[in-house]
Protein backbone atom coordinates (compact mmCIF):
# COMPACT_ATOMS: atom_id res chain seq x y z
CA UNK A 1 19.63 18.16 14.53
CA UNK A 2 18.85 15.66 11.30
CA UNK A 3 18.01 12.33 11.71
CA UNK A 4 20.23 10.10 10.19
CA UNK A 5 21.10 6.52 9.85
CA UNK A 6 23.95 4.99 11.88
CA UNK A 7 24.93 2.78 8.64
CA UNK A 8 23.65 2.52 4.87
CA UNK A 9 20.86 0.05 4.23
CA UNK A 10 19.83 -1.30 0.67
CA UNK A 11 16.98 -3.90 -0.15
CA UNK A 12 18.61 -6.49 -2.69
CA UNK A 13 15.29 -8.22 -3.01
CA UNK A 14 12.08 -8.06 -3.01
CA UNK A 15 8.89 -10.48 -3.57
CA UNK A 16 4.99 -10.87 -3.13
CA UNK A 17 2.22 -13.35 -3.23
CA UNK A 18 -0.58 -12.55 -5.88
CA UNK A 19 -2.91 -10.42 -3.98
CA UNK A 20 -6.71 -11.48 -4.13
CA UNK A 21 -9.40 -14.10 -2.06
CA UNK A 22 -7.43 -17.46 -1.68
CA UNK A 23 -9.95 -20.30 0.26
CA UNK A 24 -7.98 -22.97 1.72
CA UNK A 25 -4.83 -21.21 1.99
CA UNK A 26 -3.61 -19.42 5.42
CA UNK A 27 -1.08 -16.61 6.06
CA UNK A 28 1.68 -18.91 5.75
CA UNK A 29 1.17 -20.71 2.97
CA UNK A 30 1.11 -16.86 0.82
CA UNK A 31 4.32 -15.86 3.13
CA UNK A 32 6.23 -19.40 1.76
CA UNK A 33 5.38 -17.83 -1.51
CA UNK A 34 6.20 -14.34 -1.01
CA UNK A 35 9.49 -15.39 0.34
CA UNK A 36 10.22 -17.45 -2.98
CA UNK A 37 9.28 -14.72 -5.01
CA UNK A 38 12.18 -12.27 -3.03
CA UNK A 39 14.43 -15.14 -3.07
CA UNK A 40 14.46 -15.09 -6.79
CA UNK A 41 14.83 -11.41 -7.24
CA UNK A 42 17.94 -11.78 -5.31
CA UNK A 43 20.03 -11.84 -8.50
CA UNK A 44 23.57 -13.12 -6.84
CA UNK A 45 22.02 -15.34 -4.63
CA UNK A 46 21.25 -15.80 -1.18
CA UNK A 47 21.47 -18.52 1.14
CA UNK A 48 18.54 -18.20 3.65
CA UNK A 49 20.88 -19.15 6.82
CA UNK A 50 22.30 -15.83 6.16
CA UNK A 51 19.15 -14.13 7.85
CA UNK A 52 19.45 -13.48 11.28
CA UNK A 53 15.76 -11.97 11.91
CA UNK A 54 12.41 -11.19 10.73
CA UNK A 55 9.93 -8.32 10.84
CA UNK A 56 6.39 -9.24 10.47
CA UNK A 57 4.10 -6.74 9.36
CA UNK A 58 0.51 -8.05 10.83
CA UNK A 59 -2.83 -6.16 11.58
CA UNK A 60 -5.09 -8.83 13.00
CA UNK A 61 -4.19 -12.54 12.53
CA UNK A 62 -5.80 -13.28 15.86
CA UNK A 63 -9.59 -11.91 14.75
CA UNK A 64 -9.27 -12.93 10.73
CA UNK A 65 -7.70 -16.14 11.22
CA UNK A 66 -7.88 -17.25 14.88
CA UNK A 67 -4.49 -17.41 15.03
CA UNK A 68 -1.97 -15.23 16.94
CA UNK A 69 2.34 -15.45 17.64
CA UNK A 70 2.18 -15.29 13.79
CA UNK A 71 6.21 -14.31 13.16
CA UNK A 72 7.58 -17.45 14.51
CA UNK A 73 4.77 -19.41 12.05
CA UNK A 74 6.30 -17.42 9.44
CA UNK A 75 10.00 -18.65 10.27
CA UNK A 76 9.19 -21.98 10.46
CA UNK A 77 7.54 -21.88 7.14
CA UNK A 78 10.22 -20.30 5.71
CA UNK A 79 12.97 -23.02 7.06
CA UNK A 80 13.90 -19.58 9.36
CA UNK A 81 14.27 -20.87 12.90
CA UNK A 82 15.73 -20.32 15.12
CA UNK A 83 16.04 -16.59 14.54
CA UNK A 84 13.90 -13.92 16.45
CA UNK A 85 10.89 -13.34 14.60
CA UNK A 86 8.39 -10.18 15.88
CA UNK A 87 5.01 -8.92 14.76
CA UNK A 88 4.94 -5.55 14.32
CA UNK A 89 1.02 -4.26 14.53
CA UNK A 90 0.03 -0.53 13.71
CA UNK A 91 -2.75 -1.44 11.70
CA UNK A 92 -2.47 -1.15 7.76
CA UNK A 93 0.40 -0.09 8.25
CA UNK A 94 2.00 -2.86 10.03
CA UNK A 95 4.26 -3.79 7.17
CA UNK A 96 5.58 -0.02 6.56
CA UNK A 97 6.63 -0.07 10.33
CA UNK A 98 8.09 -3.09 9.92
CA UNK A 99 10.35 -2.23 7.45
CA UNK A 100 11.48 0.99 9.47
CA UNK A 101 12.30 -1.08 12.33
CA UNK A 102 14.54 -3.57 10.04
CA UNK A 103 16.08 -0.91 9.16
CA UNK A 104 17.15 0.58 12.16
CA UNK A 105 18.08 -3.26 13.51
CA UNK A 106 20.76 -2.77 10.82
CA UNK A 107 21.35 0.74 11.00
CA UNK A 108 22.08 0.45 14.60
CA UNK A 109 25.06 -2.44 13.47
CA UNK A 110 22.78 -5.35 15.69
CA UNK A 111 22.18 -7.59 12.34
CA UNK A 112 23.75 -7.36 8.59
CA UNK A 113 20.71 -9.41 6.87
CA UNK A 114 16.71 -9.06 7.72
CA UNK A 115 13.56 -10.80 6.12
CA UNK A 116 11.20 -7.72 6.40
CA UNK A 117 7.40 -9.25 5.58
CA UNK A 118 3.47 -8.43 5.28
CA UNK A 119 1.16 -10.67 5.82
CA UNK A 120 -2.57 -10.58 5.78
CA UNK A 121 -5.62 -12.79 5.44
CA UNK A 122 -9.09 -11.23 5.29
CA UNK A 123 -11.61 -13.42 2.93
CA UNK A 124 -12.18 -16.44 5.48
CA UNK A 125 -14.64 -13.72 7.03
CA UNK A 126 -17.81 -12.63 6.01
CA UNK A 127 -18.15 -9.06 5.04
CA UNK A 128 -19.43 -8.35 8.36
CA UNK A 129 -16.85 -9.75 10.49
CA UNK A 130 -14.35 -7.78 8.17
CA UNK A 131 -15.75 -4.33 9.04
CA UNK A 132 -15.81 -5.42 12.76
CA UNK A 133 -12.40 -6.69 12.72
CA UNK A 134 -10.84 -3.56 10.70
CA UNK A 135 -13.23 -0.71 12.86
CA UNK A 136 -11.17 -2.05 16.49
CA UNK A 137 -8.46 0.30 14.25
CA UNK A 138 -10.13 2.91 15.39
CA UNK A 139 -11.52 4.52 18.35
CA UNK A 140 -13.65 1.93 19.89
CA UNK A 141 -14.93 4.02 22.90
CA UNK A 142 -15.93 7.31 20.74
CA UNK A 143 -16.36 6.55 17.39
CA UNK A 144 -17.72 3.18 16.94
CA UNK A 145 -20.41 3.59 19.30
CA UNK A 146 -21.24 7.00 16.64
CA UNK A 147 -21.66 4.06 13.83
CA UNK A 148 -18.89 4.66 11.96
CA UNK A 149 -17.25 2.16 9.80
CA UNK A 150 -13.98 2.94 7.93
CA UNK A 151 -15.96 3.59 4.65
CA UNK A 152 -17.77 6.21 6.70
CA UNK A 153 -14.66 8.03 8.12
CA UNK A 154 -12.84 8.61 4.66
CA UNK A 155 -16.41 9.70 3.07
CA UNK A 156 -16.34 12.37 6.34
CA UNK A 157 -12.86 13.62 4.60
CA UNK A 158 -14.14 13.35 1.21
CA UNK A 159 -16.94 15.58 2.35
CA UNK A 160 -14.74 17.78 4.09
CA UNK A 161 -12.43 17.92 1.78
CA UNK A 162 -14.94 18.56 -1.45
CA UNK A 163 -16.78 21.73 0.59
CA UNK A 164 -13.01 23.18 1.22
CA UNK A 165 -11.76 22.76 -2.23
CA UNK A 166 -14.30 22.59 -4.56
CA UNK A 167 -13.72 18.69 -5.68
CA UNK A 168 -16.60 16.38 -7.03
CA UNK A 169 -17.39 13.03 -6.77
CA UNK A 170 -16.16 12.70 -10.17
CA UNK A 171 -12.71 13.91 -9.07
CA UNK A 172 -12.52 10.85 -6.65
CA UNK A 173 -14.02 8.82 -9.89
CA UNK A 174 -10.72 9.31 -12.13
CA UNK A 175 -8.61 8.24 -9.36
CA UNK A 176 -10.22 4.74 -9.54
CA UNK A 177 -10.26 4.93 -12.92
CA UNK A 178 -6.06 5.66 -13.20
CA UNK A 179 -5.46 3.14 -10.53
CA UNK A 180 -7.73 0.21 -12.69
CA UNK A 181 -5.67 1.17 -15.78
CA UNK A 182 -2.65 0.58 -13.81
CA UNK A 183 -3.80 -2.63 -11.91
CA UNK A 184 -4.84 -4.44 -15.13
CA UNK A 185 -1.19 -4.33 -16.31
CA UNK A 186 -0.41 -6.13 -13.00
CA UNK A 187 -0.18 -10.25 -12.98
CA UNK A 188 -0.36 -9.40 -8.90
CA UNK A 189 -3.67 -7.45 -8.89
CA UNK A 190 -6.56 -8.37 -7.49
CA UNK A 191 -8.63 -6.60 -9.41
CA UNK A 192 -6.71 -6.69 -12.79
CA UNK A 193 -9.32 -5.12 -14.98
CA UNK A 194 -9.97 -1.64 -16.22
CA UNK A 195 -13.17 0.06 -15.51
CA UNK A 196 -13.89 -0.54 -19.62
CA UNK A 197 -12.99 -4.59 -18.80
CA UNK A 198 -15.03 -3.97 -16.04
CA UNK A 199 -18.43 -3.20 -18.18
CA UNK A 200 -17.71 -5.04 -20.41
CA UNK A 201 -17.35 -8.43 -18.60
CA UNK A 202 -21.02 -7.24 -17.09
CA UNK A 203 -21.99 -6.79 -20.24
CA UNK A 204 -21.29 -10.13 -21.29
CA UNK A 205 -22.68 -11.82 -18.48
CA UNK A 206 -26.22 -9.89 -19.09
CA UNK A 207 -26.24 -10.86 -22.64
CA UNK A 208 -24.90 -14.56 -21.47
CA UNK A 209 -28.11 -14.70 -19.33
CA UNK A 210 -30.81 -13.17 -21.51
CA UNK A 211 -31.12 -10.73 -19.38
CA UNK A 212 -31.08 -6.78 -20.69
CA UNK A 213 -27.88 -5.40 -21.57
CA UNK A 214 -26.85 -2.40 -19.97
CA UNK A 215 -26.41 0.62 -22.29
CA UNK A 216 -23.74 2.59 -20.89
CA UNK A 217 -21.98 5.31 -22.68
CA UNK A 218 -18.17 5.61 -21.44
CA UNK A 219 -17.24 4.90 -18.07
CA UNK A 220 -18.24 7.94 -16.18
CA UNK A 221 -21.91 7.03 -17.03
CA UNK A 222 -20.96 3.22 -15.31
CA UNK A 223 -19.12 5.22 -12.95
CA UNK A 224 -22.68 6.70 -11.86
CA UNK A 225 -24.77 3.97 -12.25
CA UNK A 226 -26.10 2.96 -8.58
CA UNK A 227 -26.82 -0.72 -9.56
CA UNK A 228 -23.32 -1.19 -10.83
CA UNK A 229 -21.24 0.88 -8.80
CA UNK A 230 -23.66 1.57 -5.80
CA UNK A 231 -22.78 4.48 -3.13
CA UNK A 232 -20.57 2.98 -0.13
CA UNK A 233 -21.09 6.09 2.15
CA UNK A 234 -21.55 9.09 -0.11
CA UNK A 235 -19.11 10.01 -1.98
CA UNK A 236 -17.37 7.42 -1.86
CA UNK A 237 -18.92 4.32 -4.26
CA UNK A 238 -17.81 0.42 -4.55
CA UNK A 239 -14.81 1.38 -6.89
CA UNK A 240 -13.92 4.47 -4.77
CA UNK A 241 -13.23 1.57 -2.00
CA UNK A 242 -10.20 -0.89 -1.87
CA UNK A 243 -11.23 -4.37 -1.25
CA UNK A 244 -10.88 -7.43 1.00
CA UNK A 245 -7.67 -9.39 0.13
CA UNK A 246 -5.58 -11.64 0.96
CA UNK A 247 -1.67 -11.63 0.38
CA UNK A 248 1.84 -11.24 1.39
CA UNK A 249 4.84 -9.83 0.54
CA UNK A 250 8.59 -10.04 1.40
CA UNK A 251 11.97 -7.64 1.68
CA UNK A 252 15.35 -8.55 1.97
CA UNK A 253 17.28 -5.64 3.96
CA UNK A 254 21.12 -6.09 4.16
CA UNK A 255 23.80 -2.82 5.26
CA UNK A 256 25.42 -1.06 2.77
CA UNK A 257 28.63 -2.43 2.39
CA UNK A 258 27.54 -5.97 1.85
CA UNK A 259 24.83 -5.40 -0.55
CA UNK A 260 26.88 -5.61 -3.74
CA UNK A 261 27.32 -9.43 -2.38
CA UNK A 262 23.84 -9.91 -2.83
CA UNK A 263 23.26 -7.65 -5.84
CA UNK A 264 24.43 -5.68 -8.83
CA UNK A 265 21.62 -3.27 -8.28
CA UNK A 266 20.50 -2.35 -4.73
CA UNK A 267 17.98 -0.33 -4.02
CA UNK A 268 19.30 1.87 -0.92
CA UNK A 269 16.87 3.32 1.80
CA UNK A 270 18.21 7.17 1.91
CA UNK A 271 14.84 8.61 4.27
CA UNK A 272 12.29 7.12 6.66
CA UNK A 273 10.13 8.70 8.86
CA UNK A 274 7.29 7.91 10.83
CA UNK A 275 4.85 9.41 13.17
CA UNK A 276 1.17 9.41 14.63
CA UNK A 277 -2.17 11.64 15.57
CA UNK A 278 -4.63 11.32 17.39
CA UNK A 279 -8.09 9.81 16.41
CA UNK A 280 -10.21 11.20 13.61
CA UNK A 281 -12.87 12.74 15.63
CA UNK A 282 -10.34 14.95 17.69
CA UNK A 283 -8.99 16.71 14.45
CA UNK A 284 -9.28 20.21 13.71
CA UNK A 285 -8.48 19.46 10.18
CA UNK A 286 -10.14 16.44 8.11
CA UNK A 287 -8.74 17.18 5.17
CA UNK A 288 -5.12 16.54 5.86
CA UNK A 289 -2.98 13.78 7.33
CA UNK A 290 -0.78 15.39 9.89
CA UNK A 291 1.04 12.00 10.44
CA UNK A 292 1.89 11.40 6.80
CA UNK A 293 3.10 15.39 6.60
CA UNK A 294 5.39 14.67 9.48
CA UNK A 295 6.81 11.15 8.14
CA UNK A 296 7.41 12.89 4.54
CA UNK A 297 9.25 15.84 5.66
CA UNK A 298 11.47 13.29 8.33
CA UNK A 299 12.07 11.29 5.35
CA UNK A 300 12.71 13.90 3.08
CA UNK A 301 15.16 15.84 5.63
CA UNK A 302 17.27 12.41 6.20
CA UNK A 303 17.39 11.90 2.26
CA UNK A 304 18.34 15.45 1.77
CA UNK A 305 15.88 15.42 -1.02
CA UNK A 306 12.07 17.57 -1.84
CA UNK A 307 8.89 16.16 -3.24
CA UNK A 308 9.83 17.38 -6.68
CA UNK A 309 12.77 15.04 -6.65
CA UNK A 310 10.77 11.77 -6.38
CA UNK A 311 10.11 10.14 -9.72
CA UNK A 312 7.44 7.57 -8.38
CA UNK A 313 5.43 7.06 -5.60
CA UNK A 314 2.94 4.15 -3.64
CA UNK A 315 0.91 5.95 -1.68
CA UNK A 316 -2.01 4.45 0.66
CA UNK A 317 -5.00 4.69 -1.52
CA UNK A 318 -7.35 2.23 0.34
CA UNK A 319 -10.05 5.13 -1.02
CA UNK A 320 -9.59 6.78 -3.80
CA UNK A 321 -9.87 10.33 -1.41
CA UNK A 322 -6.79 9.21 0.40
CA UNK A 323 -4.70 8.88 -2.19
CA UNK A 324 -5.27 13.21 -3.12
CA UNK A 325 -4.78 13.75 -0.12
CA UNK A 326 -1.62 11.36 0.57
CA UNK A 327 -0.45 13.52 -2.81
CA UNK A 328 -1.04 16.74 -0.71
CA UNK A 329 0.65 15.46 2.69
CA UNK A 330 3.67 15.06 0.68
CA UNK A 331 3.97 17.95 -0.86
CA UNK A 332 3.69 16.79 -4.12
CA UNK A 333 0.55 18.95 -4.94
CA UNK A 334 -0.65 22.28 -2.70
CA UNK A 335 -3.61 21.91 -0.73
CA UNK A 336 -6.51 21.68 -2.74
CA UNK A 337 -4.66 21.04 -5.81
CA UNK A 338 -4.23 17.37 -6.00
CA UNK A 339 -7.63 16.15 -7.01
CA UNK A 340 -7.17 18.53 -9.99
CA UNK A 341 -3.99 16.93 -10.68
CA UNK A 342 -5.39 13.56 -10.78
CA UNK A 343 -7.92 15.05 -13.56
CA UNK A 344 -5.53 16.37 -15.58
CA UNK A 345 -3.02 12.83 -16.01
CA UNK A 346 -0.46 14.44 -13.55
CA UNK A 347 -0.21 11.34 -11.75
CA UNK A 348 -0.52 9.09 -14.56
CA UNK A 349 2.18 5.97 -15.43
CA UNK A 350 3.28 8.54 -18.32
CA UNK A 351 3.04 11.72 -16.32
CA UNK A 352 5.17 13.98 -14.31
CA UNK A 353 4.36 12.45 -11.39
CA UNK A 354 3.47 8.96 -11.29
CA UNK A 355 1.27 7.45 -8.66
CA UNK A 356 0.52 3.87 -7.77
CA UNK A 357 1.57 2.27 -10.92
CA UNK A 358 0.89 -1.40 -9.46
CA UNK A 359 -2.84 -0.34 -9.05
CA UNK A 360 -2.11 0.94 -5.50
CA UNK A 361 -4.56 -0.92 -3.18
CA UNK A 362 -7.43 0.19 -4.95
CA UNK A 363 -6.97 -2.37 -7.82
CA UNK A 364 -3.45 -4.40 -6.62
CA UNK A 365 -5.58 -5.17 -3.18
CA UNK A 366 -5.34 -4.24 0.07
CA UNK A 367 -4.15 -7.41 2.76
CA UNK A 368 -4.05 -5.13 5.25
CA UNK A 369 -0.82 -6.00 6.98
CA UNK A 370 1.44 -6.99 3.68
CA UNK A 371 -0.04 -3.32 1.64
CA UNK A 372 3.23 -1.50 3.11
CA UNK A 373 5.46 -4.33 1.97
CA UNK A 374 3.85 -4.56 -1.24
CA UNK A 375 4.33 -1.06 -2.25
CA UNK A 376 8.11 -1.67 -1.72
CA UNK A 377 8.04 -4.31 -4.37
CA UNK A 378 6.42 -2.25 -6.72
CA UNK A 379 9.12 0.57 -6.26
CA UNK A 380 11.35 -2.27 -6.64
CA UNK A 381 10.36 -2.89 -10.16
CA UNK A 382 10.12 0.27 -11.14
CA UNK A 383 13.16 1.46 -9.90
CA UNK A 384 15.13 -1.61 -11.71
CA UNK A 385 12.52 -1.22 -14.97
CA UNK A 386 11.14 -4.68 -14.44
CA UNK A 387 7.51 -3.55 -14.45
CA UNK A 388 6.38 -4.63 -17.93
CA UNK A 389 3.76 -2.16 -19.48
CA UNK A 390 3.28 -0.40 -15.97
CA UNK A 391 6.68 1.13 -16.26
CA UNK A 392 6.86 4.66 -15.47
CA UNK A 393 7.25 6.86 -18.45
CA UNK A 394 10.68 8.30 -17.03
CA UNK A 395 13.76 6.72 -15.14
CA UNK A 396 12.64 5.91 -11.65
CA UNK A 397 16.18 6.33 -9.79
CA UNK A 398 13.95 7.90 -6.73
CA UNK A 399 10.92 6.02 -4.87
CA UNK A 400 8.91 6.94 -2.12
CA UNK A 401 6.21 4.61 -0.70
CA UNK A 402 3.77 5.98 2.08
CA UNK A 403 1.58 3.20 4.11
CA UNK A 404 -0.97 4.77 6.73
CA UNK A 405 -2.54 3.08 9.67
CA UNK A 406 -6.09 3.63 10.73
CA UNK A 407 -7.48 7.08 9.91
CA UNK A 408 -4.48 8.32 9.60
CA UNK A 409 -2.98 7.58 13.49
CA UNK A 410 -0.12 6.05 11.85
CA UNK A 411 2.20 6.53 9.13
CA UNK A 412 5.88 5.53 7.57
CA UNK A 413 7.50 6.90 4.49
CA UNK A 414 10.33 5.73 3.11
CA UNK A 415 12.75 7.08 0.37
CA UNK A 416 14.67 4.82 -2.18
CA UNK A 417 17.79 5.51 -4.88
CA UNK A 418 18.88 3.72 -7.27
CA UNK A 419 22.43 4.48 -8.00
């Protein structure tokens, strides 16, 4: 029998934090400005005592920060209290579950307005701490005790992946490469460079310093170069690898009938889906996402709608090999074809397909609990044409946003219109 919702929802605003390192500011402090920046998009106004809840997104405040009960933090920041305020944790994608369980609080008829958030902050850690805190996301009795890290289990897929198909490191390359292009056209970015600003800026600082410049041809050759881009776990090198970031981001979810109150231009949720797998090393398959293929076809059934008919998509790229195969799980590409896509400009801001126009997490940054959030706000923009030189080359009237928890355990999609 299809899924559907009890009642229409629509997002009438939407907000973020800049994404990036932030010393001497906590969660709550990017939340406050998260929740300014939706408040603003909110282009009829809203009145904050008009929320009755909040949905925090949140992988690990207790082990980054040393500080758990996080959502009720949040509402008092935000001038929110009394209203119920819950953490939702499923690992990077604790944001993207979030926002499916505000909307079924108002697809169910229990509340009319929600504050759906994200909220992560990584940097107060060293790099060390960060690995240990992001590998409890996956199997602690099995795999950790193997040695792997998270930067190993996506390089097992890339490897897996590359003997099925026939991809290259290179292939992986030119999805960093697309995603910098796109994140240097975004004031939010963390890394808002291109590969080309990139070399250059090392150039500069070589020649600043008396030191040899480096002589690199295009940025494939920089691309290779171990000293500048050095191997993570093989294949996948420092720019194949989404980085350590703070941020947050914020939602406002109101039902259907009211949203014109709020807006001139919602942006209506018309599919979500969710589901989860088991842990990576009890796969038969390494290079696919059986979660992500189950949440897409949910969402897609409950929009009525096929991969062909979304005009933009944020998919969870936190290495570049996840975001082919995200492009595969959703049946945008066959299997096997999506890393040849993403060579031939497929996926490009001015192809048929666009994918991660902000940067995706890649280059926008990846706070771990606020990515799923974020990737709302950029689907946001695009969808209302507010994206600057990062607009899509096409009308985006359809979004789809993908967030993905762990190896892959986890996963919501959701499916937005424009109308």
């Amino acid at each position: 029998m299809k899924k559907k919702l009890g009642r229409g929802v629509a997002i009438v605003g939407a907000g973020m934090s800049n994404f990036g390192a932030f010393p001497g500011k906590a969660t709550r402090d990017l939340f406050v400005e998260a929740f300014s920046d939706m408040i603003a998009s909110v282009d009829k106004g809203l009145d904050p005592n008009d929320i009755e809840a909040l949905y925090i997104g949140n992988y690990s405040s207790d082990l980054f920060e040393g500080q758990g009960h996080t959502a009720p933090f949040m509402a008092d920041w935000t001038g929110l209290t009394p209203r119920p305020a819950t953490r939702i944790e499923d690992a990077c994608a604790s944001s993207g579950v979030a926002l499916r369980q505000g909307i079924i609080a108002i697809a169910s008829g229990l509340y009319d307005v929600v504050l759906v958030g994200g909220i992560e902050k990584m940097t107060d850690l060293p790099t060390s701490e960060v690995t240990d805190t992001l590998a409890t996301a996956s199997d602690v009795l099995y795999e950790i005790p193997a040695g792997f890290t998270f930067p190993g289990f996506y390089a097992a897929m890339a490897t897996a992946y590359m003997d099925r198909y026939g991809a290259t490191p290179e292939s992986f390359m030119r999805v960093g490469l697309k995603n910098h292009e796109n994140g240097a056209l975004n004031e939010k970015a963390q890394y808002g460079a291109t590969i080309r600003q990139v070399m250059d800026s090392k150039i500069a600082k070589a020649k600043a310093k008396g030191r040899p410049e480096p002589t690199w041809a295009d940025e494939m050759e920089f691309m290779h170069d171990d000293r500048a881009n050095p191997i993570i776990a093989w294949p996948m090198r420092l720019f194949d690898c989404s980085p350590i970031s703070d941020g947050a981001a914020a939602l406002l979810l109101v039902s259907e009938d009211i949203a014109k109150s709020f807006s001139a231009d919602p942006l209506f949720v018309i599919g979500t889906g969710q589901a989860s797998d088991v842990a990576l090393h009890d796969r038969q398959d390494l290079t696919t996402l059986r979660a992500a293929k189950l949440a897409g076809e949910q969402a897609y059934e409950m929009a009525g709608l096929k991969p062909e008919d979304i005009k933009a998509a944020e998919v969870h790229d936190c290495f570049t090999i996840a975001e082919v195969i995200a492009t595969e799980d959703l049946g945008f590409f066959p299997p096997g074809k999506g890393y040849e896509a993403a060579e031939e400009g497929l996926t490009r801001r001015n192809g048929p397909k666009p994918i991660n126009t902000s940067g995706g997490l890649k280059s926008k940054g990846h706070p771990v609990g606020a990515s799923g959030a974020g990737q709302v706000v950029e689907i946001w923009k695009q969808a209302h044409g507010s994206a600057g030189e990062r607009q899509a080359a096409h009308d985006v009237n359809l979004g789809l946003t993908h967030n993905v928890g762990g190896t892959g355990q986890t996963c919501a999609v959701h499916i937005f219109e424009r109308r």
